[in-house]
C-alpha atoms as a PDB file:
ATOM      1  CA  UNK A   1       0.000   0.000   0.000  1.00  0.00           C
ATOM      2  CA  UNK A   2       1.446   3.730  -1.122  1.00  0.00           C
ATOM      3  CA  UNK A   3       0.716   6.834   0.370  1.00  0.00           C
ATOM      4  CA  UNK A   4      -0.065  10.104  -1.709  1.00  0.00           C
ATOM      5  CA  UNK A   5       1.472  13.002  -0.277  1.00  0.00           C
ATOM      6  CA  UNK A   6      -0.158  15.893  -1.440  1.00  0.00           C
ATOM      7  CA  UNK A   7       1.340  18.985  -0.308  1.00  0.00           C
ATOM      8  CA  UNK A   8      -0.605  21.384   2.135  1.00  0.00           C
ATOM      9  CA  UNK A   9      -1.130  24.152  -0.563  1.00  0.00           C
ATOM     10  CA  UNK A  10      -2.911  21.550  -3.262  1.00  0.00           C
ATOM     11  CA  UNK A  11      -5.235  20.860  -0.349  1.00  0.00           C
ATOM     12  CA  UNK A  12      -6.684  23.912   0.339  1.00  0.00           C
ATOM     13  CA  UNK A  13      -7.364  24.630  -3.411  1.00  0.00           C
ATOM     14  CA  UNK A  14     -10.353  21.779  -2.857  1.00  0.00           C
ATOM     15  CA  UNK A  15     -11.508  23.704   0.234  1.00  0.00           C
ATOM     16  CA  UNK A  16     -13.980  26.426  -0.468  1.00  0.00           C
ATOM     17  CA  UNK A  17     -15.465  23.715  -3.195  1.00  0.00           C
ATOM     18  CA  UNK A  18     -16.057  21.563  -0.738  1.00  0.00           C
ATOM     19  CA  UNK A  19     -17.284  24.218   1.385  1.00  0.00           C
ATOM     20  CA  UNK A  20     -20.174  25.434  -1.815  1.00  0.00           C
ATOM     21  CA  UNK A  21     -21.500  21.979  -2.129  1.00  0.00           C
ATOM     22  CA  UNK A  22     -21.969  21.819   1.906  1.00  0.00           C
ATOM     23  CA  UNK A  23     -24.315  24.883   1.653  1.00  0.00           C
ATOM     24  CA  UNK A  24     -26.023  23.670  -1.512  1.00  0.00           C
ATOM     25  CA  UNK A  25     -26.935  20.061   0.342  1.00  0.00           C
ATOM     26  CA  UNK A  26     -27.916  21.698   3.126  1.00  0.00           C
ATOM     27  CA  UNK A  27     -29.970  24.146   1.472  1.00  0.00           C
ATOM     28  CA  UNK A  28     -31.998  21.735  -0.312  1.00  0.00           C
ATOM     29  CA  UNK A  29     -31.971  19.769   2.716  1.00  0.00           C
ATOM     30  CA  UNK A  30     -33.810  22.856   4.187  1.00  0.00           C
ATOM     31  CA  UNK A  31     -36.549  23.368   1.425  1.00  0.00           C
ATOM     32  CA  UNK A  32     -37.641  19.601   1.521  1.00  0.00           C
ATOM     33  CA  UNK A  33     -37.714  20.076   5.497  1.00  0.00           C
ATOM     34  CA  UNK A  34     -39.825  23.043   4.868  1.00  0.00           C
ATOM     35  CA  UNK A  35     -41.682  21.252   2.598  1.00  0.00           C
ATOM     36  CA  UNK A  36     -43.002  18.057   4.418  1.00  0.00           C
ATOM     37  CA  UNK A  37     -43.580  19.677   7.289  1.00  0.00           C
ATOM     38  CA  UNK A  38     -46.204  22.231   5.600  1.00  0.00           C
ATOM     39  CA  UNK A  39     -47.811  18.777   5.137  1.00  0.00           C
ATOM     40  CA  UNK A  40     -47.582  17.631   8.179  1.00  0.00           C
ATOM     41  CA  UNK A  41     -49.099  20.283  10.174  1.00  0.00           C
ATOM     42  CA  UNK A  42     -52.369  21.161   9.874  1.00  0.00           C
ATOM     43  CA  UNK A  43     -52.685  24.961   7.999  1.00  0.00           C
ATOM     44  CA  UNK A  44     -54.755  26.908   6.375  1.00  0.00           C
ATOM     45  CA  UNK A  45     -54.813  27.817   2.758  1.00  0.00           C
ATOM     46  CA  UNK A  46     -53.789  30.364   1.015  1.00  0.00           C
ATOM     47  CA  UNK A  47     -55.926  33.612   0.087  1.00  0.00           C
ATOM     48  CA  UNK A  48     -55.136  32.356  -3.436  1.00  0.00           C
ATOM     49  CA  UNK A  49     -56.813  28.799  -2.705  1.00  0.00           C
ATOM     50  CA  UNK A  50     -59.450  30.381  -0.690  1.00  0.00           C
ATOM     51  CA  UNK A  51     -60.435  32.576  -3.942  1.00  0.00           C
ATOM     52  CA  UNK A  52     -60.188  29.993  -6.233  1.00  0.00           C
ATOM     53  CA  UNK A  53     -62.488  27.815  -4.617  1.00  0.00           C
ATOM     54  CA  UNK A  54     -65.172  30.745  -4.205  1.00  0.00           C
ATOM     55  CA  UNK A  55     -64.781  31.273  -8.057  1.00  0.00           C
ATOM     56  CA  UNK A  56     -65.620  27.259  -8.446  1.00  0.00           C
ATOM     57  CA  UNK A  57     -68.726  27.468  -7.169  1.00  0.00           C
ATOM     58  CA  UNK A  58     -69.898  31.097  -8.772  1.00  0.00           C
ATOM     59  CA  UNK A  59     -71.347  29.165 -11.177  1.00  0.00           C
ATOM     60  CA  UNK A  60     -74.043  27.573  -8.824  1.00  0.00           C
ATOM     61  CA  UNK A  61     -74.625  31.481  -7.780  1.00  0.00           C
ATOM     62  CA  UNK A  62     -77.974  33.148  -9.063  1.00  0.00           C
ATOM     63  CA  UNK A  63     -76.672  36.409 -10.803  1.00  0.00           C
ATOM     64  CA  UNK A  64     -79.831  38.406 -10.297  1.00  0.00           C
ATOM     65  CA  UNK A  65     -82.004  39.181  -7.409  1.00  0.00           C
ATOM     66  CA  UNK A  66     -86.063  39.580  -8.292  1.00  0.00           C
ATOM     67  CA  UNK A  67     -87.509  42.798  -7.311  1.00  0.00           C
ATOM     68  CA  UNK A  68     -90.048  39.827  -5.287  1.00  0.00           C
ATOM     69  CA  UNK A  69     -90.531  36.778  -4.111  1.00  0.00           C
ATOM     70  CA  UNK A  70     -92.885  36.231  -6.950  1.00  0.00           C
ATOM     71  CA  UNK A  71     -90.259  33.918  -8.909  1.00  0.00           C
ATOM     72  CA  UNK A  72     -90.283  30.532  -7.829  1.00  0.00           C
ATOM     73  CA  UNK A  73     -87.408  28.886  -8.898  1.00  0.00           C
ATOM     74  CA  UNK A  74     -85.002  31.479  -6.850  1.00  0.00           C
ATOM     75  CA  UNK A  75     -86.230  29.790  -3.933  1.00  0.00           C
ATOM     76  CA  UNK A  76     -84.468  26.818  -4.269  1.00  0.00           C
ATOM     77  CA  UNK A  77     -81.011  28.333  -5.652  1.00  0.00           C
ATOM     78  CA  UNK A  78     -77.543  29.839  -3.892  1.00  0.00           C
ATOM     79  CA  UNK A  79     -77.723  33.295  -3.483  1.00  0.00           C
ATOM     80  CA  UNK A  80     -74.126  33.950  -2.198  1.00  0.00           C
ATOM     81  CA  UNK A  81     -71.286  32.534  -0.680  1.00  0.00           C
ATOM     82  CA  UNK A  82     -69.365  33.532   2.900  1.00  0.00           C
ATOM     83  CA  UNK A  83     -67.136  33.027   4.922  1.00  0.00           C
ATOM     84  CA  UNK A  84     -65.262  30.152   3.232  1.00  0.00           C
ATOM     85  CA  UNK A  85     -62.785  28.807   5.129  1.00  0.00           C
ATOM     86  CA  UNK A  86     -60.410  25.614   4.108  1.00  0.00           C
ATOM     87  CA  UNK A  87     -57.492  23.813   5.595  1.00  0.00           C
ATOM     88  CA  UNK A  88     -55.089  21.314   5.028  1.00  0.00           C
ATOM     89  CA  UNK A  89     -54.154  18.281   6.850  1.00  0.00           C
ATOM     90  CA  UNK A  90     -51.494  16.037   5.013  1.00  0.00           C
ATOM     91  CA  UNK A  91     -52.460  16.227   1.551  1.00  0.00           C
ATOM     92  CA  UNK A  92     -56.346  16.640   2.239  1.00  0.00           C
ATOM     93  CA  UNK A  93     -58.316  19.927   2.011  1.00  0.00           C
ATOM     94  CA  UNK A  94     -61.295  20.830   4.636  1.00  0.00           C
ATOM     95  CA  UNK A  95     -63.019  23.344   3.491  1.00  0.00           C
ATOM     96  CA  UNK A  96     -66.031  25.427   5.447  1.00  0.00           C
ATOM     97  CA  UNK A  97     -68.663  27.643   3.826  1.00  0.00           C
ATOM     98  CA  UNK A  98     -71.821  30.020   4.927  1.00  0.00           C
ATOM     99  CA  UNK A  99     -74.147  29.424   2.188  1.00  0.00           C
ATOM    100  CA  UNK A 100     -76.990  31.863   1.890  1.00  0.00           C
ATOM    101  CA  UNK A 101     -80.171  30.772   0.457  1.00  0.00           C
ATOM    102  CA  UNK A 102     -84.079  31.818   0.561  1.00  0.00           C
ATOM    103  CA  UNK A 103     -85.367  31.723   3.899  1.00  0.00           C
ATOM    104  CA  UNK A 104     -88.865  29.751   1.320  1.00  0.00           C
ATOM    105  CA  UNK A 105     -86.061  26.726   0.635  1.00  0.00           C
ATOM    106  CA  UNK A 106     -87.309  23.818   2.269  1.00  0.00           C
ATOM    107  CA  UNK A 107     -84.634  20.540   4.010  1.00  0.00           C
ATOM    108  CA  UNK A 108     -85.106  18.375   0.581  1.00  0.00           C
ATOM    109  CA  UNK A 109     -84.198  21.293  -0.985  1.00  0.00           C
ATOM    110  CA  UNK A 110     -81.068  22.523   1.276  1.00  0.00           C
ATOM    111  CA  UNK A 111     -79.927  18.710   1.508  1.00  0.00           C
ATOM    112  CA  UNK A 112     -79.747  18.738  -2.720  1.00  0.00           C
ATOM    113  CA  UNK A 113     -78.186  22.355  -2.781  1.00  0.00           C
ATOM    114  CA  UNK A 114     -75.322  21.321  -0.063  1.00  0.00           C
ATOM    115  CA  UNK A 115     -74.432  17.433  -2.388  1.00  0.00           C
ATOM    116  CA  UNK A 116     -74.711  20.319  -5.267  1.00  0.00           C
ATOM    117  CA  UNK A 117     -72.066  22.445  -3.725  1.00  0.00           C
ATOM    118  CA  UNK A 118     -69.628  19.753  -2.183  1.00  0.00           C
ATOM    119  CA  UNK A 119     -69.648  18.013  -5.227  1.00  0.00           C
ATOM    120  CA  UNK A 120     -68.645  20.908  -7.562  1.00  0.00           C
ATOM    121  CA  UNK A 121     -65.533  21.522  -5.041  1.00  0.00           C
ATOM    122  CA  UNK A 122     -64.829  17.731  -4.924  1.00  0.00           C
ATOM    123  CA  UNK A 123     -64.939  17.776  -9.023  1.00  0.00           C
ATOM    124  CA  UNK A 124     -62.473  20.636  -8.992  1.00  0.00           C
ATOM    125  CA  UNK A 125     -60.566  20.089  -6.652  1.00  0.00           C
ATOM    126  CA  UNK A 126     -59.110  16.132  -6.313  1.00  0.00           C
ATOM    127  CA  UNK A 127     -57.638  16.817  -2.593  1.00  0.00           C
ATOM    128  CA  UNK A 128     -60.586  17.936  -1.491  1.00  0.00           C
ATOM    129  CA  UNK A 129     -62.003  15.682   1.355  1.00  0.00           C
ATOM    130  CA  UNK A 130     -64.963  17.325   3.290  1.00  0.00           C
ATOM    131  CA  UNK A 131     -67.182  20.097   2.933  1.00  0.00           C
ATOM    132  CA  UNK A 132     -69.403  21.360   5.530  1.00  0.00           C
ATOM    133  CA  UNK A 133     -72.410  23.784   4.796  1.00  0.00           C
ATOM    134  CA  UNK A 134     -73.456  26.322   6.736  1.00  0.00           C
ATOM    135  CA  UNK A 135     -77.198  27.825   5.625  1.00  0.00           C
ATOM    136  CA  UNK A 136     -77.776  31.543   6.440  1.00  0.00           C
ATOM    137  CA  UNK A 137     -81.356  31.947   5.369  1.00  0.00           C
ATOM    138  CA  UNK A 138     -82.114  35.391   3.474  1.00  0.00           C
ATOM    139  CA  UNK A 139     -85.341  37.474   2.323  1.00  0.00           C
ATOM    140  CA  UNK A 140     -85.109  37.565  -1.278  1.00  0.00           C
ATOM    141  CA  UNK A 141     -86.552  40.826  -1.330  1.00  0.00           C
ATOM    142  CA  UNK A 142     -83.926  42.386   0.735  1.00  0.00           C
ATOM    143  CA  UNK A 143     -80.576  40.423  -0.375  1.00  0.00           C
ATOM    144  CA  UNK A 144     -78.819  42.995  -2.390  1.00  0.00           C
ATOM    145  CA  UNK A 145     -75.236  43.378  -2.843  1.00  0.00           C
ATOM    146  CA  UNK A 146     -74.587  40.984   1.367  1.00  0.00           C
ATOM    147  CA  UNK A 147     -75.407  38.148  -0.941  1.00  0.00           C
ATOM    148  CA  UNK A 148     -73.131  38.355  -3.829  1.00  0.00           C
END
């Protein structure tokens, strides 16, 4: 067996290379820490997330308000959308919602409108896991801009 000398100034040449791939390990090292903890704690979303779920369910959102309650079929529709809320836990999504509605919409009715609305964010959105409805009944006649 031989032994390399290699003479103290050749040495420190290798050094500060040595030194720039330490920081690059550990700063990857760092972002995947970063990372997998953001999915292990439970957090909420983003103001981002949160407005792109609102936008998924505009769709299910009447557009115009009646001058009365003489139209029949607004009864049974979404008037607006508040207060959603969503978290994340692992790689699921919780979201919360205040739903507001006619205070003429009947339980058949709310029970269809709240599968409706979790199943347009489930559609969307694949990590998605529960949805809980909140109803916040409204007079038709008096909605306005609170309910858009």
């Amino acid at each position: 067996m031989d032994i390399i000398y290699v003479p103290s100034h050749e040495a420190n040449n290798y050094k500060p290379s040595g030194l720039l791939v330490s920081i690059v390990i550990l700063r990857q090292g760092l972002s995947l820490l970063a990372g997998a903890w953001g999915e292990l704690t439970d957090a909420g979303v983003s103001p981002k997330t949160q407005q792109s779920l609102t936008q998924i369910l505009n769709p299910l959102i009447v557009s115009s308000f009646p001058s009365s309650s003489s139209q029949p079929h607004l009864d049974r529709t979404l008037l607006g959308i508040r207060q959603l809320r969503a978290r994340r836990a692992g790689s699921l999504m919780f979201v919360d919602l205040t739903a507001d509605v006619s205070g003429m919409l009947n339980i058949h009715e709310a029970s269809s409108l709240e599968h409706r609305i979790t199943q347009t964010l489930k559609n969307a959105r694949k990590e998605v896991t529960d949805v809980r409805v909140s109803f916040n009944p409204v007079d038709i006649g008096h909605c306005g801009e609170t309910c858009r």
